[in-house]
Every structure is written in C-alpha cells, then in structure tokens.
N, C-alpha and C. Protein backbone atom coordinates (compact mmCIF):
# COMPACT_ATOMS: atom_id res chain seq x y z
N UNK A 1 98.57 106.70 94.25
CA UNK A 1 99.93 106.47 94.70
C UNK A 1 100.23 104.98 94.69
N UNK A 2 101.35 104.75 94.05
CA UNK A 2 101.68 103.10 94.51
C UNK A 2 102.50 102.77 95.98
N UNK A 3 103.41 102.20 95.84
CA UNK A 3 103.97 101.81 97.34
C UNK A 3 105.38 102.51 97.11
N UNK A 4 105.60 102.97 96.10
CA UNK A 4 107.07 104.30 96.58
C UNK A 4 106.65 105.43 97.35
N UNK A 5 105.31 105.53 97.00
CA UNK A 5 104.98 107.30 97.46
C UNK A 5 104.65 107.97 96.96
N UNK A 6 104.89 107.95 95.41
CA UNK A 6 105.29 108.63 94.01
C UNK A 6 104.18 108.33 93.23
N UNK A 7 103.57 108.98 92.10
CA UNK A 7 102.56 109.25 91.38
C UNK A 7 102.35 107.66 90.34
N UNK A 8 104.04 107.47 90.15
CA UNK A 8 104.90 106.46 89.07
C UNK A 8 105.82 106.61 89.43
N UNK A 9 106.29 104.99 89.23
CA UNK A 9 107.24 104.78 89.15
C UNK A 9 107.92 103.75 88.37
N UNK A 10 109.23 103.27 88.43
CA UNK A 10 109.41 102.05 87.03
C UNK A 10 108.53 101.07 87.13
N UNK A 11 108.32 100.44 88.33
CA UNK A 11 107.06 99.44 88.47
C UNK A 11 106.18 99.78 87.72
N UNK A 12 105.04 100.67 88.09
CA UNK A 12 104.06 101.28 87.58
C UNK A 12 104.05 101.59 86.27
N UNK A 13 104.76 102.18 85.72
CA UNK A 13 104.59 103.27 84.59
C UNK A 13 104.82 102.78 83.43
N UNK A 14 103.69 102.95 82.54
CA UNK A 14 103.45 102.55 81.58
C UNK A 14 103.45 103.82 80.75
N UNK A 15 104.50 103.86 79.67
CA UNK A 15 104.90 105.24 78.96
C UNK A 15 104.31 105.77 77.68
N UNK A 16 104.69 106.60 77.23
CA UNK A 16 104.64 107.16 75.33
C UNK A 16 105.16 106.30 74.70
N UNK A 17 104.60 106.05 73.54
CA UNK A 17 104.99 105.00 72.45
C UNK A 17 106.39 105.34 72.35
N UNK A 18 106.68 107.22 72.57
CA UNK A 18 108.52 107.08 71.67
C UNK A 18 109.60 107.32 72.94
N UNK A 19 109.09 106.80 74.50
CA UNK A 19 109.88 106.20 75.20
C UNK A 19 110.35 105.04 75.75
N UNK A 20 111.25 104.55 76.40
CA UNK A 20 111.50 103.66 77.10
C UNK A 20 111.23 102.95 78.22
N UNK A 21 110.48 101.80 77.90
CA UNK A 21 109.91 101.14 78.78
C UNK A 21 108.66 100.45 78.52
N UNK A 22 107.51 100.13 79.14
CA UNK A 22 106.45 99.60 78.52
C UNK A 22 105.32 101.32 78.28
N UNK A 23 105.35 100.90 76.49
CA UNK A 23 104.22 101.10 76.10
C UNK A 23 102.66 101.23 76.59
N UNK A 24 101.97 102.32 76.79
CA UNK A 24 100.50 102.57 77.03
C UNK A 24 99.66 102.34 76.02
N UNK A 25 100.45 102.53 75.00
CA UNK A 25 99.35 102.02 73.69
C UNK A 25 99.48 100.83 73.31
N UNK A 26 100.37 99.78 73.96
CA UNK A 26 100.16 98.50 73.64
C UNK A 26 99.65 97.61 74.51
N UNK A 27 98.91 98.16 75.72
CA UNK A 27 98.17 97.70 76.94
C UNK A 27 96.94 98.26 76.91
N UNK A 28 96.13 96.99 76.87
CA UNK A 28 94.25 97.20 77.17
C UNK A 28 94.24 97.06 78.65
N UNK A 29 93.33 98.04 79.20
CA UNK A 29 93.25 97.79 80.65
C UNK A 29 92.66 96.62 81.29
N UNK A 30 92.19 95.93 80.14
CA UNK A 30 91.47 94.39 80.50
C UNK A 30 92.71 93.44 80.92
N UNK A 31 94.07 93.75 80.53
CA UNK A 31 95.15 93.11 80.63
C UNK A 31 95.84 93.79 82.16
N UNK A 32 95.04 94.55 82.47
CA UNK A 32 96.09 95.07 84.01
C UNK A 32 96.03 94.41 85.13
N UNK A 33 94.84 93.34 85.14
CA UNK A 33 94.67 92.66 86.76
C UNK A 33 94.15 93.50 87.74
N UNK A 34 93.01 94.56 87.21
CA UNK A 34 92.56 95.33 88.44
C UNK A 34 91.22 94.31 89.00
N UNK A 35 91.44 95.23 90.37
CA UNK A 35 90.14 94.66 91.54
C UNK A 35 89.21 95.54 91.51
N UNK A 36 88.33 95.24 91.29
CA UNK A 36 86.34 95.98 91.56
C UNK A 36 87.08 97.06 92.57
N UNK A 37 87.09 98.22 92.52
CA UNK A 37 86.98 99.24 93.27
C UNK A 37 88.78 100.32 93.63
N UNK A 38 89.18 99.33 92.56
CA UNK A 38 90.60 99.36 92.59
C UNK A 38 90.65 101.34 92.16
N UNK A 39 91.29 102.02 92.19
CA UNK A 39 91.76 103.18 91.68
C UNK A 39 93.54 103.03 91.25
N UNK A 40 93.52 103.93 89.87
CA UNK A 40 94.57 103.96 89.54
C UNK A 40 94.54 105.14 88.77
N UNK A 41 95.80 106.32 88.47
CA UNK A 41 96.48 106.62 87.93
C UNK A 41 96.39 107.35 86.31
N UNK A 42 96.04 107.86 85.62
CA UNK A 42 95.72 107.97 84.29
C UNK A 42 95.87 109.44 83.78
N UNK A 43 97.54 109.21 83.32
CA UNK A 43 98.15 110.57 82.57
C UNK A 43 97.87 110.89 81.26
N UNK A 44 97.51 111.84 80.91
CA UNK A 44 96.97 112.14 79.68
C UNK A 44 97.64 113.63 79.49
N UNK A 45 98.52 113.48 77.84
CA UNK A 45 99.19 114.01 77.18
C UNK A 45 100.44 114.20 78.41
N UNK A 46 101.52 113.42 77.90
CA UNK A 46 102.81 113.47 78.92
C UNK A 46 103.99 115.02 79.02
N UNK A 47 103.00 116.09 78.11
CA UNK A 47 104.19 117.07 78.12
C UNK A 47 103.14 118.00 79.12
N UNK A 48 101.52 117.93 79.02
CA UNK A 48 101.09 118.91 79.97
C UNK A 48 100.52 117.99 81.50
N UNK A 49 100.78 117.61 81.15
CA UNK A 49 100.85 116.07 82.74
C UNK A 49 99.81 115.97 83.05
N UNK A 50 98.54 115.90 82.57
CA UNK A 50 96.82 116.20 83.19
C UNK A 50 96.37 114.90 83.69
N UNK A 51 96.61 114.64 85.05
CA UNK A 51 96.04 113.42 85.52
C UNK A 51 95.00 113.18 86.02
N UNK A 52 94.31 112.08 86.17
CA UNK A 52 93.38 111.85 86.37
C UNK A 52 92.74 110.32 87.32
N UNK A 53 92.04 110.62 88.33
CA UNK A 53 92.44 109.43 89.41
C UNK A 53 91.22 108.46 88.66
N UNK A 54 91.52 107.38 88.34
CA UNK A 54 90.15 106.42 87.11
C UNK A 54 89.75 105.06 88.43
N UNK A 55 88.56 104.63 88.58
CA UNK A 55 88.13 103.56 89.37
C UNK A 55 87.42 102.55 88.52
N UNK A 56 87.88 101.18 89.03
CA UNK A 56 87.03 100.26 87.99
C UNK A 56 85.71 100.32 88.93
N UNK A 57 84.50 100.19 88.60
CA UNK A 57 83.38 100.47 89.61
C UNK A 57 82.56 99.37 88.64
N UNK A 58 82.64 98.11 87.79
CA UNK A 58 82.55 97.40 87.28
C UNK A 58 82.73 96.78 85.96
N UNK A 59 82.36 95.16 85.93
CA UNK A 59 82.53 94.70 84.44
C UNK A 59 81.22 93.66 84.01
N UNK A 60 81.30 94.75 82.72
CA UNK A 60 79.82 93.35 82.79
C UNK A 60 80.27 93.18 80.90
N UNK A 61 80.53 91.90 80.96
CA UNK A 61 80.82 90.88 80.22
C UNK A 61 79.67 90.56 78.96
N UNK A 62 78.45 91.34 79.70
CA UNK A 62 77.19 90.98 78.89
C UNK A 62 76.83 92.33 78.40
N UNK A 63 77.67 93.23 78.05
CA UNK A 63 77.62 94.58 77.86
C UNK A 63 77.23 94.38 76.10
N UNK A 64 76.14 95.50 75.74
CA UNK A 64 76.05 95.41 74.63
C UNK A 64 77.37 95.65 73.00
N UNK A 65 77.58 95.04 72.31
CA UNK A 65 78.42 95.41 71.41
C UNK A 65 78.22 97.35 71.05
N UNK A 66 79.63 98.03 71.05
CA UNK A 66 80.05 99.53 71.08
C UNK A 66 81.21 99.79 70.77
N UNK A 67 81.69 101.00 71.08
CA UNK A 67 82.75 101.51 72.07
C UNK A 67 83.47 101.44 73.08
N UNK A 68 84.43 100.76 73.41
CA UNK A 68 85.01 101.09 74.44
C UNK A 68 86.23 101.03 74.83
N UNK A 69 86.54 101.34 76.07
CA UNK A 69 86.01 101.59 77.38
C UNK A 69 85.37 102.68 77.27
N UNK A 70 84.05 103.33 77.98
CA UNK A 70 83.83 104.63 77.74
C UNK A 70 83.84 105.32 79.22
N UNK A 71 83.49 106.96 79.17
CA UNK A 71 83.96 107.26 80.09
C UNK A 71 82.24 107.20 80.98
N UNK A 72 81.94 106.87 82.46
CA UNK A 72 80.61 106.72 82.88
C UNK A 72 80.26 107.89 83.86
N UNK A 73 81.15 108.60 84.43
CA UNK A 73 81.47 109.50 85.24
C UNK A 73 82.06 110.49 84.90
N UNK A 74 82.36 111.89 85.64
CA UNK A 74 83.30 112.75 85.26
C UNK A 74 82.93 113.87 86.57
N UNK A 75 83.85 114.63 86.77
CA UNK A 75 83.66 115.98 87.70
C UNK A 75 84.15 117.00 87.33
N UNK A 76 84.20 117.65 87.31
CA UNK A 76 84.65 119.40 86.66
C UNK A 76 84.62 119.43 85.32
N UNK A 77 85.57 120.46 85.18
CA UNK A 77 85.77 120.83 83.44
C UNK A 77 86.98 120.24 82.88
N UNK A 78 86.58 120.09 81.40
CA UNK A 78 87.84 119.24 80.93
C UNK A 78 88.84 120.42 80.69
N UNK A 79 90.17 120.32 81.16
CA UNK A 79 91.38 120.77 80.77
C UNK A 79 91.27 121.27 79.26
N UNK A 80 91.64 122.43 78.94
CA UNK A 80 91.97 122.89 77.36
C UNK A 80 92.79 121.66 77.02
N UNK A 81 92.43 121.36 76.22
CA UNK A 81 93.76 120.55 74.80
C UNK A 81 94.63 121.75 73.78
N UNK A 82 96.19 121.61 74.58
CA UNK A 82 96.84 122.29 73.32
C UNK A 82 95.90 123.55 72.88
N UNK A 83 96.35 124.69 74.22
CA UNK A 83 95.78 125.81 74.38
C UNK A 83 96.66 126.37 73.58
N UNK A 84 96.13 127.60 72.23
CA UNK A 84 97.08 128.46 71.35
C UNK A 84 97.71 127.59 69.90
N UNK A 85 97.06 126.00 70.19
CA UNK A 85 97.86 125.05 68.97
C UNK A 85 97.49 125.93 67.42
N UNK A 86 96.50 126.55 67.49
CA UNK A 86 95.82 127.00 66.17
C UNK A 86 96.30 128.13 66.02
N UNK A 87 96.88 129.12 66.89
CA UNK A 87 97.22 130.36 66.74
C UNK A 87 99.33 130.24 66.34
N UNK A 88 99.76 129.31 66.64
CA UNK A 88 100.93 128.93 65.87
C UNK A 88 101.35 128.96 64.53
C-alpha cells in the first residue's frame, strides 16, 4: 500500500507500454530508490491483475556476471498464464 490506501496510485504507478503515464518497461528497479527491506507492489499481466508483494532483502554489487534481477524466493503456485490461450 502507499500513503492513499490504494494498491496504486498516480504517484506510484508505473504502467503498460500502450498506456498513459510512466512506462514499466522503461524503468530498471535499480533506478527506484528502494531501502534494504523496503516492500513494494509488482503487477503482472494488467488485464488478469496477478500481484505480487516483492522485498529488496539485498544488493551485492560484487554479484557474479548473469541474469538479472532473478527471482530468490517464492511461495505457492504460480498463477496459470493465459488459461485456454491455445484452445482459441
């Protein structure tokens, strides 16, 4: 939650490339100004709303060359993706 109450809001919300406002795909989270332990927010696919509460729980700078960000954690099961897309 931020300080409206609300999940997002214009402050907050960082959108779909084909709406209005700031872009999610043109923001690295290295650019957000989070704090060690900070939690935030993380909508994934904006038509089936699947959110997800993400914590920075560190940064290490001396991390070997990869991938990333990757994911280090997780709890339950992942949500279907575009349940029936193949049967269309």
């Amino acid at each position: 939650m931020n300080n409206s109450g609300r999940a997002w809001d214009d402050s907050t919300e960082y959108t779909s490339p084909h709406a209005n406002g700031r872009s999610a795909a043109q923001v690295k989270i290295r650019n957000l100004n989070l704090r060690m332990k900070q939690r935030f927010l993380y909508l994934f696919d904006y038509g089936d709303e699947h959110r997800f509460g993400v914590q920075l729980v560190g940064i290490n700078s001396d991390a070997p060359k990869g991938d990333y960000p990757r994911v280090v954690e997780c709890h339950g099961n992942n949500p279907p993706q575009y349940p029936g897309w193949d049967e269309e």
